[in-house]
PDB file of N, CA and C in Angstrom:
ATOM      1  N   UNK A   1      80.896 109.387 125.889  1.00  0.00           N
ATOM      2  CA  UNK A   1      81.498 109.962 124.695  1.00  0.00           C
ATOM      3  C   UNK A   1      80.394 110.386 123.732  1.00  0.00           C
ATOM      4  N   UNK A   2      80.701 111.235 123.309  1.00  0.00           N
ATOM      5  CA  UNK A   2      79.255 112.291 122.629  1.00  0.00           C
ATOM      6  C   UNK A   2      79.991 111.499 120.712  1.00  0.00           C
ATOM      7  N   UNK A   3      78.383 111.370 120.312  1.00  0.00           N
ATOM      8  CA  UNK A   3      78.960 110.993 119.020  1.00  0.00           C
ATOM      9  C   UNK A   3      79.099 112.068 117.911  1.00  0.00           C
ATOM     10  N   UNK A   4      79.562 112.238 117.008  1.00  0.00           N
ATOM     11  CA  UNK A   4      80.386 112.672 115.965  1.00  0.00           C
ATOM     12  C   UNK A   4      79.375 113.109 114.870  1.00  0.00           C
ATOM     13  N   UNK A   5      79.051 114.374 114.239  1.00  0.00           N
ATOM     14  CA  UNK A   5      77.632 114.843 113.270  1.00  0.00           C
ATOM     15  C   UNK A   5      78.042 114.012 112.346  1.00  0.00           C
ATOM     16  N   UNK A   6      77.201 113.765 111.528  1.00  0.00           N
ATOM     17  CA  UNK A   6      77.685 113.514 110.189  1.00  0.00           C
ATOM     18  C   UNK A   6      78.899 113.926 109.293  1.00  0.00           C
ATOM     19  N   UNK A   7      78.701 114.687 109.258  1.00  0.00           N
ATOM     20  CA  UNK A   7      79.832 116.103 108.466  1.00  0.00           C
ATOM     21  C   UNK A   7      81.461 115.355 109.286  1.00  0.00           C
ATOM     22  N   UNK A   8      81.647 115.481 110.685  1.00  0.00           N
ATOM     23  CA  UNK A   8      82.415 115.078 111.258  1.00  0.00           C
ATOM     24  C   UNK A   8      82.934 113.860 111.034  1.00  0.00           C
ATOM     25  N   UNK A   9      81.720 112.432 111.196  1.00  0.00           N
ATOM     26  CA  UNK A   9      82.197 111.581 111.014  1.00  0.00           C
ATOM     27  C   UNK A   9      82.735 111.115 109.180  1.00  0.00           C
ATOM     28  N   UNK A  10      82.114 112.046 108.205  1.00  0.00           N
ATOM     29  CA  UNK A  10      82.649 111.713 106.746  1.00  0.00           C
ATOM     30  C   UNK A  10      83.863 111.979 106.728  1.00  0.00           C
ATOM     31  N   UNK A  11      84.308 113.279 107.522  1.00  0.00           N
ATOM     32  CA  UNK A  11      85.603 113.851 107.527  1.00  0.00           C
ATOM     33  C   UNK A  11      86.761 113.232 108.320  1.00  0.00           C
ATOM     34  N   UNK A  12      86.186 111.809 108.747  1.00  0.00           N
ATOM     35  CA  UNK A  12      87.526 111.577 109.420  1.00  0.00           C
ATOM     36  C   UNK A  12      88.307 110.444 108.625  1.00  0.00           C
ATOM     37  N   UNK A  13      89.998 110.192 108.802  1.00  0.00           N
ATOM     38  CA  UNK A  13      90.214 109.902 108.077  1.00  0.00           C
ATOM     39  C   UNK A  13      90.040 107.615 108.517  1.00  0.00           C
ATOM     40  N   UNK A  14      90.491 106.857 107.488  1.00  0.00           N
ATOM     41  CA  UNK A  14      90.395 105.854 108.028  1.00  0.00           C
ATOM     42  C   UNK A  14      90.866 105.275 109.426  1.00  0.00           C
ATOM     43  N   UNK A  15      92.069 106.024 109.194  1.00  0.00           N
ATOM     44  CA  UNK A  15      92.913 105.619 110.323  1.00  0.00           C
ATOM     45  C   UNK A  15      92.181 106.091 111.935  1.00  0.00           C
ATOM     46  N   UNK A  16      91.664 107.272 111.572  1.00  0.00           N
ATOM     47  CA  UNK A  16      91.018 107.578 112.702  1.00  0.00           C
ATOM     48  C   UNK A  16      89.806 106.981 113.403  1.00  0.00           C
ATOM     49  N   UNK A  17      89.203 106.108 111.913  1.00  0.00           N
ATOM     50  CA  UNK A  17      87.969 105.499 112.465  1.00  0.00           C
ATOM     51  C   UNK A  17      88.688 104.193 112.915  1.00  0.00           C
ATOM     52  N   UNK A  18      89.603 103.677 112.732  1.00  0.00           N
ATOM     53  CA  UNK A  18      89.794 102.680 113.236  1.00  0.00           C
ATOM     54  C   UNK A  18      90.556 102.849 114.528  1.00  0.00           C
ATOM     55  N   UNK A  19      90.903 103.635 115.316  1.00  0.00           N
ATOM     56  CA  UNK A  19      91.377 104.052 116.066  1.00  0.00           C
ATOM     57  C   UNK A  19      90.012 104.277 117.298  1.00  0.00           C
ATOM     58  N   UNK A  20      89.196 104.786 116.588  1.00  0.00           N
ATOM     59  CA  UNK A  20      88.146 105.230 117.459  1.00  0.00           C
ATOM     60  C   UNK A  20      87.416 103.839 117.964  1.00  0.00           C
ATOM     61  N   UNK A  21      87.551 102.964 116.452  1.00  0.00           N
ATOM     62  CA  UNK A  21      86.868 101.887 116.961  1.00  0.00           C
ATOM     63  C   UNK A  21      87.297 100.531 117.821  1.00  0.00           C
ATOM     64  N   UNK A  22      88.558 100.725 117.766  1.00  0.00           N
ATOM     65  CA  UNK A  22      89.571 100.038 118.421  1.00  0.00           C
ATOM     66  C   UNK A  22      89.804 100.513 120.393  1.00  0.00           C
ATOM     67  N   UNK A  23      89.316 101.643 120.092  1.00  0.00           N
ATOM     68  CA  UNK A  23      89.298 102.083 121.621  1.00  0.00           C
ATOM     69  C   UNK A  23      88.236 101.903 121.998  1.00  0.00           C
ATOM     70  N   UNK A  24      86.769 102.319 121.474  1.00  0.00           N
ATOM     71  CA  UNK A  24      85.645 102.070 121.620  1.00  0.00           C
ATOM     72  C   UNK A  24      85.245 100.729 122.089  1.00  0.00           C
ATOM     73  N   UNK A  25      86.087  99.530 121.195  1.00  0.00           N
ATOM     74  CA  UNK A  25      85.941  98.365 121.374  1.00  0.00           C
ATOM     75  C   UNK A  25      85.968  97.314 122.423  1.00  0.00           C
ATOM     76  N   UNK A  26      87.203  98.177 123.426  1.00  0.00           N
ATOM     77  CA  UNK A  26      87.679  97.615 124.371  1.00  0.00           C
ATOM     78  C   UNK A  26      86.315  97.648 125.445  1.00  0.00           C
ATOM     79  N   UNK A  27      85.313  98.487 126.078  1.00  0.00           N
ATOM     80  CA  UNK A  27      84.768  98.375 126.679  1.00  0.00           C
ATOM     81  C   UNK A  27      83.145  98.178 126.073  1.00  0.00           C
ATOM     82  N   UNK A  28      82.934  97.494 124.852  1.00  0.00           N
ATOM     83  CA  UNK A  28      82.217  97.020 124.355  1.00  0.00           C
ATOM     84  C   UNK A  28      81.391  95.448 124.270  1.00  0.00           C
ATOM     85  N   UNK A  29      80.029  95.320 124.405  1.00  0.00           N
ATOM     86  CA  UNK A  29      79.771  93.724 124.710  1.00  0.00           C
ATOM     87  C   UNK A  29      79.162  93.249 123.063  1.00  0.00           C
ATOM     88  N   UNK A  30      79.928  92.268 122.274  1.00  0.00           N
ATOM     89  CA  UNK A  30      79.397  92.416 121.423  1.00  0.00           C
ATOM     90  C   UNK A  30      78.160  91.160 120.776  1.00  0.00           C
ATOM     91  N   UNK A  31      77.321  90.929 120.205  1.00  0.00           N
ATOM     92  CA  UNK A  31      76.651  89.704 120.521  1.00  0.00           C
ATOM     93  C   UNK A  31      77.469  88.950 118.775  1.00  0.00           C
ATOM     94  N   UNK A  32      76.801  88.127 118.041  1.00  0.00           N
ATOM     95  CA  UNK A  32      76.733  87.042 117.557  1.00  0.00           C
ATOM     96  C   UNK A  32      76.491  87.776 116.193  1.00  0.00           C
ATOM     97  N   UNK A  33      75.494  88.698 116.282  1.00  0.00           N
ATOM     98  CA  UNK A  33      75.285  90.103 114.896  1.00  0.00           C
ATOM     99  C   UNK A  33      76.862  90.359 114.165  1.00  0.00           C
ATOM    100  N   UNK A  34      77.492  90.620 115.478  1.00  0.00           N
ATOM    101  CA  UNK A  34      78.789  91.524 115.062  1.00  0.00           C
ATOM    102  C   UNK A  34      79.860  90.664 113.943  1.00  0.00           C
ATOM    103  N   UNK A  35      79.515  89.182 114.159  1.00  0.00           N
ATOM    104  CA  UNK A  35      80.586  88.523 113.545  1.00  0.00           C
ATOM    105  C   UNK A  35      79.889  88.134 112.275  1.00  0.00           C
ATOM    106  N   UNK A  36      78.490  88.023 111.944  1.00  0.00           N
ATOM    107  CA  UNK A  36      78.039  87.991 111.403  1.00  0.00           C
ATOM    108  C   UNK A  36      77.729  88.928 110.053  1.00  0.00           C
ATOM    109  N   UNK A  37      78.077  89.960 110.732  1.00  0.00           N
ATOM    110  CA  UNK A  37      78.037  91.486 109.869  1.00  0.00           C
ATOM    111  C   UNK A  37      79.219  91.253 109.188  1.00  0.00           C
ATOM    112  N   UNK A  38      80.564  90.904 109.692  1.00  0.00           N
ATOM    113  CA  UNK A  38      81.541  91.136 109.208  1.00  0.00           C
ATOM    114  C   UNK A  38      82.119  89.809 108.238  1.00  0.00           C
ATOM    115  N   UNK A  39      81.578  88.729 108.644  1.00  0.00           N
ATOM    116  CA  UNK A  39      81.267  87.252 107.181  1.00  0.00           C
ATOM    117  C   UNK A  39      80.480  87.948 106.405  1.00  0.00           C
ATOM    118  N   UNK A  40      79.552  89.019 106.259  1.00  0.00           N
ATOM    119  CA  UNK A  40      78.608  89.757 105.340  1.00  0.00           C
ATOM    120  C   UNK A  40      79.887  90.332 104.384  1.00  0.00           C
ATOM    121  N   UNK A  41      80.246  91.056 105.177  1.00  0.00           N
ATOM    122  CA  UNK A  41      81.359  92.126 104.659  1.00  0.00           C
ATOM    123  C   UNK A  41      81.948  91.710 103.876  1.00  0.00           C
ATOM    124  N   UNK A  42      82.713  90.300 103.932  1.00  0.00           N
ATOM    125  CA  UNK A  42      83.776  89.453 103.371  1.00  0.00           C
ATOM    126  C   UNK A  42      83.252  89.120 102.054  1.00  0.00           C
ATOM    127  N   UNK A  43      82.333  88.390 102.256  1.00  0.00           N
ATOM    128  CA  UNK A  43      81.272  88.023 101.155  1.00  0.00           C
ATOM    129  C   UNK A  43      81.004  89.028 100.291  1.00  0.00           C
ATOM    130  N   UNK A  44      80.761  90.550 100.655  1.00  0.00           N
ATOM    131  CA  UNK A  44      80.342  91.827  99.655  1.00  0.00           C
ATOM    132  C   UNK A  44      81.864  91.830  98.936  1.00  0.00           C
ATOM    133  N   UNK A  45      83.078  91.598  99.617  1.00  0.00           N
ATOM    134  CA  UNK A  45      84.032  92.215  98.952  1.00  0.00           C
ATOM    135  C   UNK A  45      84.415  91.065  98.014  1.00  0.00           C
ATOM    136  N   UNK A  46      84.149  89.716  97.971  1.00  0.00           N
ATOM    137  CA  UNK A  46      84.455  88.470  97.184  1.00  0.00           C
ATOM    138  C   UNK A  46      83.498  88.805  95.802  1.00  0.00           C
ATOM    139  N   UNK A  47      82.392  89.185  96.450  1.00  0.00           N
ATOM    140  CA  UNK A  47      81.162  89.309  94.929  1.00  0.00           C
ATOM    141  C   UNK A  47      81.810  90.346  94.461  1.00  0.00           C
ATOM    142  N   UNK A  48      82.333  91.312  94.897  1.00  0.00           N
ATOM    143  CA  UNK A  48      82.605  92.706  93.908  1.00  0.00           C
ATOM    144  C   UNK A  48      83.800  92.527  93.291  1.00  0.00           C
ATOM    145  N   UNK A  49      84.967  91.413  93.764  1.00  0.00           N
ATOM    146  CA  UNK A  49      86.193  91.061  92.946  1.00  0.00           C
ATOM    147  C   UNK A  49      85.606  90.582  91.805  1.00  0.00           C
ATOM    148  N   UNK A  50      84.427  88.898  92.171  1.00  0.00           N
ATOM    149  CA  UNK A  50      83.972  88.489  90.997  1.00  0.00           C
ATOM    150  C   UNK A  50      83.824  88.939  89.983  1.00  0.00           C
ATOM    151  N   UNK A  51      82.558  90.097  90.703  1.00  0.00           N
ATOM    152  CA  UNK A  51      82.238  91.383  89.339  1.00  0.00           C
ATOM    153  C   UNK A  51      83.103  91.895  88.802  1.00  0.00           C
ATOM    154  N   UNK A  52      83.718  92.145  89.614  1.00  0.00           N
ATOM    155  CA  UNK A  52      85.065  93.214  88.242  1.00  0.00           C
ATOM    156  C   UNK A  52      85.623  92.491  86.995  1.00  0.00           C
ATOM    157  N   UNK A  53      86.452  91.568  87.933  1.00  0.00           N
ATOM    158  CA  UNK A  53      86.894  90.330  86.687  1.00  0.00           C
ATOM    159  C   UNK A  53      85.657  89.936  85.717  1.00  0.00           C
ATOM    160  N   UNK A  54      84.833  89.788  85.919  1.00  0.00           N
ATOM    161  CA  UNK A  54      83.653  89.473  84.842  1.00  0.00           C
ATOM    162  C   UNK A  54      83.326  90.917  84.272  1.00  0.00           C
ATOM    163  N   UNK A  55      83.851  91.914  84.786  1.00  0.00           N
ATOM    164  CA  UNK A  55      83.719  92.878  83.432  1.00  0.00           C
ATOM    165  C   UNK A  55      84.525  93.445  82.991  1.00  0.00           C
ATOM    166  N   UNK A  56      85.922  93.023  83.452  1.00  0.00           N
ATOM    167  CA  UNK A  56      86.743  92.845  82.573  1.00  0.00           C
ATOM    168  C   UNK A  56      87.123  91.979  81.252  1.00  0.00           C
ATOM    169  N   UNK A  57      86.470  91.168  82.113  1.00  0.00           N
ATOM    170  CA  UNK A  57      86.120  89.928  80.602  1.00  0.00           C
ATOM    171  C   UNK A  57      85.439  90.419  79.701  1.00  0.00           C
ATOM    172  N   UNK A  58      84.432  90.760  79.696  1.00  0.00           N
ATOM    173  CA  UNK A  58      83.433  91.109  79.030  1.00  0.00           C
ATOM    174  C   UNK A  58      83.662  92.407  78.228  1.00  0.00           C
ATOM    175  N   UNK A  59      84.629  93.305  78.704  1.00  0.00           N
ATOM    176  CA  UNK A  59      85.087  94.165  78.204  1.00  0.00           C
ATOM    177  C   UNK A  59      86.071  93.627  76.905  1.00  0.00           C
ATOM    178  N   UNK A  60      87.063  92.849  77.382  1.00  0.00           N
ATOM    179  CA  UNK A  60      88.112  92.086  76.431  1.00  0.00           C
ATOM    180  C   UNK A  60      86.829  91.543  74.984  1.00  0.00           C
ATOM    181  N   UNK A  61      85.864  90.790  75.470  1.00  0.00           N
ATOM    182  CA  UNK A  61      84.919  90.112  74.395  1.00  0.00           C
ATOM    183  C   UNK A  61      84.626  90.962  73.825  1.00  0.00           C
ATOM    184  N   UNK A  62      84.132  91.833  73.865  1.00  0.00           N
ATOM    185  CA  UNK A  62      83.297  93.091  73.474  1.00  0.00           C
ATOM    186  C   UNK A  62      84.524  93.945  72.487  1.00  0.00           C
ATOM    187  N   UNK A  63      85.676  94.111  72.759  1.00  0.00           N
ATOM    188  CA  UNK A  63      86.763  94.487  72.035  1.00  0.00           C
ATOM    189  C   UNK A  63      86.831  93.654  71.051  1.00  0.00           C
ATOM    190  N   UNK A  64      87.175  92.057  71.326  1.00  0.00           N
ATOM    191  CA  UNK A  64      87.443  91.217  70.348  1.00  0.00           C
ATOM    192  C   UNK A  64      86.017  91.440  69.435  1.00  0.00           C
ATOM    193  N   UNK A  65      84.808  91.578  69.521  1.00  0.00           N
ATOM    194  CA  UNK A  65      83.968  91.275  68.959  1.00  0.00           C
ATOM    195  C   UNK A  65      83.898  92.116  68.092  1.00  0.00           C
ATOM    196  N   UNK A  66      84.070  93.167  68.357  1.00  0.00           N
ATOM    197  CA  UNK A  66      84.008  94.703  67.382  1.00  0.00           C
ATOM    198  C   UNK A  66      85.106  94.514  66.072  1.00  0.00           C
ATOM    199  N   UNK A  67      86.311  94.437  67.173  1.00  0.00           N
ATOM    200  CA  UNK A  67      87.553  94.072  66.068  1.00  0.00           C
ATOM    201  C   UNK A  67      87.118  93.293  64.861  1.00  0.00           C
ATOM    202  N   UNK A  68      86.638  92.232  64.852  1.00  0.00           N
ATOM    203  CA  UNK A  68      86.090  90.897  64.315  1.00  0.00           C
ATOM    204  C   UNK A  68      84.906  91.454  63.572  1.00  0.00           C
ATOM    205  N   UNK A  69      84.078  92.102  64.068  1.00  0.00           N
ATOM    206  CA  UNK A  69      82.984  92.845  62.758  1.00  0.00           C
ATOM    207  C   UNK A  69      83.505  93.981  61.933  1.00  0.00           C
ATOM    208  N   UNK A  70      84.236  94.701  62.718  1.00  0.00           N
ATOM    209  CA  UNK A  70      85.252  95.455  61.835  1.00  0.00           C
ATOM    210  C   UNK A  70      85.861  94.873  60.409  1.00  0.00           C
ATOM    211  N   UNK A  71      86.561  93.985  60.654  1.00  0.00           N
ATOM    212  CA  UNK A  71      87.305  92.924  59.839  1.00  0.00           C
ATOM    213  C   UNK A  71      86.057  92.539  59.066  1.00  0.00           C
ATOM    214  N   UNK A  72      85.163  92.052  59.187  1.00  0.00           N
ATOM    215  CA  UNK A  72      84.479  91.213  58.652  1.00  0.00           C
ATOM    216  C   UNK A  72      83.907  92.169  57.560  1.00  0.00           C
ATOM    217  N   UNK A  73      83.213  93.524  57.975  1.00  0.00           N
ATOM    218  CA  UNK A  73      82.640  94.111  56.763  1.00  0.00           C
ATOM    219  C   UNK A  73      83.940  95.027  56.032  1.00  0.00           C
ATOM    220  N   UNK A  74      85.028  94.797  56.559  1.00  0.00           N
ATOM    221  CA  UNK A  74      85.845  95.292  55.707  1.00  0.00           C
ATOM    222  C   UNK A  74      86.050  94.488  54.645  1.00  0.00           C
ATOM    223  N   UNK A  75      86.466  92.838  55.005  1.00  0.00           N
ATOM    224  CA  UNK A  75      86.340  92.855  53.658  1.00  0.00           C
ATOM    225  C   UNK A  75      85.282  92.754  52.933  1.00  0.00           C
ATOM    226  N   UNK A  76      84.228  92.680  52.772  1.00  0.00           N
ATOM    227  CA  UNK A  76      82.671  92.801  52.262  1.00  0.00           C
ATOM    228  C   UNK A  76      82.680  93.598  51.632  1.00  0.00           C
ATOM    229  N   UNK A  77      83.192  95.006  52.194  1.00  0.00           N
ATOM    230  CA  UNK A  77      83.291  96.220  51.458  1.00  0.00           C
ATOM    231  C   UNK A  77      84.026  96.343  50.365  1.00  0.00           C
ATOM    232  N   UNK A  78      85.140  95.466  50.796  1.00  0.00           N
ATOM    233  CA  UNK A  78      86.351  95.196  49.879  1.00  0.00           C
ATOM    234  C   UNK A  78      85.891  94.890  48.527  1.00  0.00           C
ATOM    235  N   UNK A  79      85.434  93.479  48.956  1.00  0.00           N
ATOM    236  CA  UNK A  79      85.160  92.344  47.815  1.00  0.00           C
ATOM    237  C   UNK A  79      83.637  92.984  47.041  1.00  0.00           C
ATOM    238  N   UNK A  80      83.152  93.627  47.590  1.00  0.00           N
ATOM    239  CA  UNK A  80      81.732  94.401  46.471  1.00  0.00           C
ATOM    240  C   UNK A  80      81.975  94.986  45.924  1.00  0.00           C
ATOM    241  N   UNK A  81      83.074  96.149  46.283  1.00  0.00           N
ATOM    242  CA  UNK A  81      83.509  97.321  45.163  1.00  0.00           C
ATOM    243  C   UNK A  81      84.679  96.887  43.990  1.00  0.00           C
ATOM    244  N   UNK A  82      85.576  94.993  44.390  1.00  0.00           N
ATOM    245  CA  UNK A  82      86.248  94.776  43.489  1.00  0.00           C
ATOM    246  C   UNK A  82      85.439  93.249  42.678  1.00  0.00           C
ATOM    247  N   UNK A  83      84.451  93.053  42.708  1.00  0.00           N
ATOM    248  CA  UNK A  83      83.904  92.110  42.012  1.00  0.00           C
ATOM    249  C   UNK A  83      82.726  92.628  41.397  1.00  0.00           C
TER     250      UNK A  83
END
C-alpha cells in the first residue's frame, strides 16, 4: 500500500484515518513503543484539561480582581472630590 502525500493525508477526514488505521492494524506487529505512545497521549490530554480549568480560573480571578480595583478607586475618587 503506497502511502498518502502530505496534502492527502491532512485532507482526510477522521473517520477515514481511523478506518485506515484499523485495517492497517490488522496485519501489523506492534512492539511495547505502541502502548506506550498512547499512555503518552492520555497523559497530554489530562495536562491540557488541567490547563484549561486553571485558566479558566485565572480568568474568573483576574475579572474579580479588576472589578475590585475598579470599586476601590471609585470610591477614592469619590471621597477626594467630596471631602
Amino acid at each position: 500500500m503506497k502511502s498518502e502525500s502530505y496534502k492527502e493525508l491532512e485532507n482526510l477526514s477522521e473517520k477515514d484515518l481511523i478506518d485506515k488505521h484499523d485495517k492497517l492494524s490488522k496485519d501489523t506487529v506492534v512492539g511495547t513503543r505502541h502502548y506506550l505512545d498512547e499512555l503518552y497521549r492520555r497523559t497530554q490530554i489530562r495536562q491540557t484539561k488541567t490547563m484549561l480549568r486553571y485558566t479558566k480560573w485565572m480568568l474568573a480571578f483576574t475579572i474579580v480582581i479588576t472589578l475590585a480595583t475598579f470599586i476601590n478607586v471609585s470610591v477614592f475618587v469619590i471621597d477626594f472630590f467630596q471631602g
